[in-house]
Protein backbone atom coordinates (compact mmCIF):
# COMPACT_ATOMS: atom_id res chain seq x y z
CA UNK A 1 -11.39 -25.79 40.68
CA UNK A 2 -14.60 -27.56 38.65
CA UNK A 3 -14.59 -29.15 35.70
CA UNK A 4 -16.68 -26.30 34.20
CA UNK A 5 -14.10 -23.79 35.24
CA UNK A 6 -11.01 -26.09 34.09
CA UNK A 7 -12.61 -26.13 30.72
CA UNK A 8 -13.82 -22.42 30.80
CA UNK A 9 -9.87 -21.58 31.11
CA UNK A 10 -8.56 -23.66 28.39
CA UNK A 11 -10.98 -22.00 26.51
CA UNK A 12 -10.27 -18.63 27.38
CA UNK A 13 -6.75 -19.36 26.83
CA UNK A 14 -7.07 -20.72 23.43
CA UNK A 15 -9.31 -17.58 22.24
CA UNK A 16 -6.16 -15.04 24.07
CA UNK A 17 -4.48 -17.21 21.83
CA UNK A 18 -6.09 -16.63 18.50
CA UNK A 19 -6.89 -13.29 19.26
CA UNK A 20 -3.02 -12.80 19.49
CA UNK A 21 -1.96 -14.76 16.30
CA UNK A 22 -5.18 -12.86 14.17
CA UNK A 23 -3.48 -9.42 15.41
CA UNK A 24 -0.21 -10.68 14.96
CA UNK A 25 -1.32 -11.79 11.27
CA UNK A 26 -2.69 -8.24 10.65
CA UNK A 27 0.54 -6.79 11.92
CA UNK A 28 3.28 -8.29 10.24
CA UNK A 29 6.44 -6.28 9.45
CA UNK A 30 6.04 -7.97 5.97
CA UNK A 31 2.87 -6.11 5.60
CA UNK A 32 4.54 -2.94 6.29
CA UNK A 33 7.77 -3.53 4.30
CA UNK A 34 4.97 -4.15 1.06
CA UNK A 35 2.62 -1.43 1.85
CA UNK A 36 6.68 0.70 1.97
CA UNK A 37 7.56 -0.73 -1.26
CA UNK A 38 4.28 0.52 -2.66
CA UNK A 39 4.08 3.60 -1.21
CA UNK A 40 7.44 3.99 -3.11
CA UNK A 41 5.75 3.01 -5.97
CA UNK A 42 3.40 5.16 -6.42
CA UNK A 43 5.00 8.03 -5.46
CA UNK A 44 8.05 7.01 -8.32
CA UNK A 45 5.32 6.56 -10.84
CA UNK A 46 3.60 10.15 -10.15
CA UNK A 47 6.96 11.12 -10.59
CA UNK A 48 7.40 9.45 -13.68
CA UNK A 49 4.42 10.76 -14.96
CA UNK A 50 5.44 14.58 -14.41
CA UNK A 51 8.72 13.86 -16.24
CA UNK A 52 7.15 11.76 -19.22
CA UNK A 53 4.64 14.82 -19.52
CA UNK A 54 7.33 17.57 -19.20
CA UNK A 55 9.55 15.59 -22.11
CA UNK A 56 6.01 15.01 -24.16
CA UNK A 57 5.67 18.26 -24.64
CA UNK A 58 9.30 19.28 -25.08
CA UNK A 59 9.06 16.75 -28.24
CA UNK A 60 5.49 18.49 -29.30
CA UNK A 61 7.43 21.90 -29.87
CA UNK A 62 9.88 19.56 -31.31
CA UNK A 63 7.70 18.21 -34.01
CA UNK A 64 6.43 21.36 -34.54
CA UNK A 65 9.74 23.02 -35.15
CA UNK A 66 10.91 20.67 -37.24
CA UNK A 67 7.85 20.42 -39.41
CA UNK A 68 8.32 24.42 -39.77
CA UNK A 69 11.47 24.05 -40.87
CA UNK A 70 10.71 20.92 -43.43
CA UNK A 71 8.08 23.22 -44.76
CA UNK A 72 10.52 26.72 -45.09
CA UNK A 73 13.26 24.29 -46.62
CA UNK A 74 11.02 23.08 -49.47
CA UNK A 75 9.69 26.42 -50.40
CA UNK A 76 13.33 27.36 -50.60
CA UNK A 77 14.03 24.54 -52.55
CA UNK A 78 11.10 25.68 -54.88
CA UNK A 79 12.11 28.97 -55.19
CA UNK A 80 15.60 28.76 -55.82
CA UNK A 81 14.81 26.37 -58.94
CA UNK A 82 12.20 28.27 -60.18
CA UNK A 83 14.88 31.08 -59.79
CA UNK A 84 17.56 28.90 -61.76
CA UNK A 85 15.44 27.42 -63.96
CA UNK A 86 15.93 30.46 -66.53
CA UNK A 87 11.75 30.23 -67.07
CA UNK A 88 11.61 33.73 -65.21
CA UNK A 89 13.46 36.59 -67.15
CA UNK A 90 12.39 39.56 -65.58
CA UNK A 91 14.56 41.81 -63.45
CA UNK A 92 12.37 42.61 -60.65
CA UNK A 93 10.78 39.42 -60.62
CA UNK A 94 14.30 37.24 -60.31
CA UNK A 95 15.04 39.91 -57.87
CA UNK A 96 11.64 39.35 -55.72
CA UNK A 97 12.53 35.66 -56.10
CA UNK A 98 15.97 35.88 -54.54
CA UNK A 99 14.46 38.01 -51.63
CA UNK A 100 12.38 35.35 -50.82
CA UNK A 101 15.20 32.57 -51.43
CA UNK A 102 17.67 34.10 -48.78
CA UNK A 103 14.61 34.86 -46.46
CA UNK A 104 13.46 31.08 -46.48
CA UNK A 105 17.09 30.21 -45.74
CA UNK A 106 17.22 32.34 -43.34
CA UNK A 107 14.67 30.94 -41.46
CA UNK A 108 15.41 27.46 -42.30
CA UNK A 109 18.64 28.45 -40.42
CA UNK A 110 16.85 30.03 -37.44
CA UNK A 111 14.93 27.37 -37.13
CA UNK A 112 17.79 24.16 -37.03
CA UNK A 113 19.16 26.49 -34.27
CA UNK A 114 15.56 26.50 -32.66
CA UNK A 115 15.84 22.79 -32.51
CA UNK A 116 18.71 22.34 -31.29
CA UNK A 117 18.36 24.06 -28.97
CA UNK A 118 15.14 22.14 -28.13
CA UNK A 119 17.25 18.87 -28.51
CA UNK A 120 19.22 20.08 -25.55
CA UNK A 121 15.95 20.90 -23.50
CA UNK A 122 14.83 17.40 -24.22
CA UNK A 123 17.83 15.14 -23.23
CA UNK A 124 17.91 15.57 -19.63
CA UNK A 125 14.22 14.98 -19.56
CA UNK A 126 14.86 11.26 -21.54
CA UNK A 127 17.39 10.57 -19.45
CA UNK A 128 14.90 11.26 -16.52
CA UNK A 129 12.04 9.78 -17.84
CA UNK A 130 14.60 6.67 -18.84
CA UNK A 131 16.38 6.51 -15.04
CA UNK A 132 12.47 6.95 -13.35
CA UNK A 133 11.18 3.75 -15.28
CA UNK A 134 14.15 1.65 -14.35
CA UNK A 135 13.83 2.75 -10.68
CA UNK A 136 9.64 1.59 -10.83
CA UNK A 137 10.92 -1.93 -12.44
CA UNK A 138 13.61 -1.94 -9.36
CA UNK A 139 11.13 -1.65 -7.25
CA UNK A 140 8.72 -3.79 -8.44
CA UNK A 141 11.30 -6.63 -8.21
CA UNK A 142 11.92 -5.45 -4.56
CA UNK A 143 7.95 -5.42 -4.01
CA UNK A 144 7.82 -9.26 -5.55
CA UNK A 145 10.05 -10.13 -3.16
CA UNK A 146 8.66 -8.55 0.05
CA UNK A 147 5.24 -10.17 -1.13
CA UNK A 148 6.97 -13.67 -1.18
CA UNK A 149 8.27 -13.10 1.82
CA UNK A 150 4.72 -11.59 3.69
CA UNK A 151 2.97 -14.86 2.10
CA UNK A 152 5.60 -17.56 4.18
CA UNK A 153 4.61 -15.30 7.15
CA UNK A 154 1.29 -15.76 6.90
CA UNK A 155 1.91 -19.32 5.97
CA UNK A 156 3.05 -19.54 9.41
CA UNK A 157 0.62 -18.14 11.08
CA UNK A 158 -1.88 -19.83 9.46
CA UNK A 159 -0.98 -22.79 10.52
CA UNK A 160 -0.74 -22.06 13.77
CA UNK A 161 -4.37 -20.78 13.89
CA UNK A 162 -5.88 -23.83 11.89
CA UNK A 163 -4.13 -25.84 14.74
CA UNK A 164 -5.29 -23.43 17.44
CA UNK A 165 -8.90 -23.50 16.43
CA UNK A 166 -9.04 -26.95 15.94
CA UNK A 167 -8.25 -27.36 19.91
CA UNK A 168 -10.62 -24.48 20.43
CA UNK A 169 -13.39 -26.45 19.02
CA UNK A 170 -12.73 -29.77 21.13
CA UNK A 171 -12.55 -27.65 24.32
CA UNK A 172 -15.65 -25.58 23.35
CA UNK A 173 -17.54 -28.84 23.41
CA UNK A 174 -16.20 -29.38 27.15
CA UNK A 175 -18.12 -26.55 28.25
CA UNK A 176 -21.69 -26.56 28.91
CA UNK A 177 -24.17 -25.17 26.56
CA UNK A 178 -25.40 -22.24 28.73
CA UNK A 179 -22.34 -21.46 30.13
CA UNK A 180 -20.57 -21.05 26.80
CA UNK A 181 -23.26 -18.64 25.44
CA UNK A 182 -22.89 -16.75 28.39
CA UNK A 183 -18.90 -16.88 27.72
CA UNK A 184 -19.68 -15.94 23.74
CA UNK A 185 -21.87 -13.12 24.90
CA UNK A 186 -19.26 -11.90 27.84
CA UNK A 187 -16.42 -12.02 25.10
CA UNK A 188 -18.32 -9.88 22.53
CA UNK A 189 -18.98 -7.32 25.52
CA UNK A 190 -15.53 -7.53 27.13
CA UNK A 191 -13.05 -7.48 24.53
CA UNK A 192 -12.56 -11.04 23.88
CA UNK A 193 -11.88 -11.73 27.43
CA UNK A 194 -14.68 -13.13 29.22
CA UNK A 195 -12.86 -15.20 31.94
CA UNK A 196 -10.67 -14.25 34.21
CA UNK A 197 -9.02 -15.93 37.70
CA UNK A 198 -9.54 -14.60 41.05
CA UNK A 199 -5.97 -13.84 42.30
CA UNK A 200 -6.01 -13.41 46.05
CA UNK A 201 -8.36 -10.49 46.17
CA UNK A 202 -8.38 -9.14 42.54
CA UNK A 203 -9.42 -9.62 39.37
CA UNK A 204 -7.19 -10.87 36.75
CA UNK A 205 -9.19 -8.91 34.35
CA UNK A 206 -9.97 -5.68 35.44
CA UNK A 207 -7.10 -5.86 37.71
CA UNK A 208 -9.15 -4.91 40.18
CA UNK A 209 -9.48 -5.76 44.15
CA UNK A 210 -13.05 -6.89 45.39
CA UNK A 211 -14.46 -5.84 48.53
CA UNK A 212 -13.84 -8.40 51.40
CA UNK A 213 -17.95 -9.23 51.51
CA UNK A 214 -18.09 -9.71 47.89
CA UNK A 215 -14.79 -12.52 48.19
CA UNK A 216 -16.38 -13.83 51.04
CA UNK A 217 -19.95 -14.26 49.48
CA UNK A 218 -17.74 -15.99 46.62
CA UNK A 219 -15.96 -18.17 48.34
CA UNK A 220 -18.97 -19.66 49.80
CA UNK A 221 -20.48 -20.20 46.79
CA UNK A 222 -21.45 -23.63 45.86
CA UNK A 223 -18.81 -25.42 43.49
CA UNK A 224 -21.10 -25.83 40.32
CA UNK A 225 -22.09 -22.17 40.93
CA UNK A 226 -20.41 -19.27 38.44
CA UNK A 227 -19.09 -16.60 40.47
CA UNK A 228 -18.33 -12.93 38.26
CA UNK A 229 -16.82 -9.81 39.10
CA UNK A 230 -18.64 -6.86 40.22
CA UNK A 231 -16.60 -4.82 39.22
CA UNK A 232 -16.17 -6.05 35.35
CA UNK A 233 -18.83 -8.31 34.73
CA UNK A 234 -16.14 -11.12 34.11
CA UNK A 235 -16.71 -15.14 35.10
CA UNK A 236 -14.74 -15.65 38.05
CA UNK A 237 -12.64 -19.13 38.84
CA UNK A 238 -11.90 -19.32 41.93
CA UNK A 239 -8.50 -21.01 43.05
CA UNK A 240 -9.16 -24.45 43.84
């Protein structure tokens, strides 16, 4: 085995390498366990959402109720001192006046049942609203932690691929010029593998057997010469 091909290995070897530890960077289970969290998240929160806009309006009608009944209590208020005040003497008017007295109170009644009622409507959907925003804060502690724990991860593999390329460049620099733009250009074409060994009478990287002329034409090739498959388009290194 050249020199050329030595370094053309240790180079290949390093990129499998990186390749590996960039996928395995994309791929981390901490990713997934954050983008789970999340997903929890945001599905909590539309919950959330429905329920805080379900009570909202329960305490609209609320409001609403309750200012109807403010307003029918302190006409009835008004009437019944007007009606006690003595300034109205009249028969049919006191009588009109009372009328309208026990029909105000009436409705002043009708209307505390109203809300009550309403009151009832209205507490399961605090109690939801309430028991939905503690479960988002739950899981936004859980989702804190899962990011802590996806950053170390990276950490690590960060490290390993500032340490990996470093090697990568000094064995880069091993290989000749023209040879490594033809190994740049093979690895964009290939996959990121653009050298591969010749294993008997296959190729490591197509996994594919040559005929016998081509591995005899290769084997007779001169030393310095780069040999590729025929079948993949791969560099070749022959066994030494």
């Amino acid at each position: 085995m050249t020199e050329d091909s030595r370094s053309l290995l240790a180079l290949q070897d390093l990129d499998t390498a990186i390749d590996r530890d960039r996928h395995r960077r994309a791929n981390l289970p901490e990713l997934a366990e954050v983008a789970a969290v999340d997903q929890k998240i945001a599905e909590m929160r539309a919950e959330a959402n429905e329920a805080v806009a379900a009570r909202d309006a329960v305490a609209r009608r609320q409001a609403d109720v309750e200012a109807e009944l403010a307003t029918a209590e302190e006409r009835a208020a008004a009437v019944n001192r007007r009606l006690y005040s003595g300034e109205v003497t009249a028969s049919r008017e006191l009588q009109a006046m009372a009328a309208d007295a026990d029909s105000l109170t009436a409705r002043a009644s009708h209307l505390e049942d109203e809300v009550l009622e309403i009151l009832d409507e209205r507490e399961p959907l605090d109690r939801r609203v309430a028991d939905l925003a503690a479960g988002v804060a739950g899981l936004a502690g859980r989702r804190d932690e899962a990011a802590g724990v996806l950053v170390a991860a990276q950490g690590d593999v960060d490290r390993e691929l500032a340490e990996l390329v470093g090697r990568r460049d000094a064995a880069a620099a091993a290989v000749s010029p023209g040879l490594l733009a033809t190994y740049e250009q093979l690895r964009s074409r290939l996959g990121g593998v653009a050298v591969a060994r010749l294993v008997g009478d296959h190729c490591d990287g197509c996994h594919l057997s040559l005929p016998a002329t081509e591995l005899d034409r290769i084997r007779h090739l001169p030393p310095g010469e780069v040999a590729t498959c025929e079948q993949c388009g791969r560099i070749l290194v022959r066994p030494s």
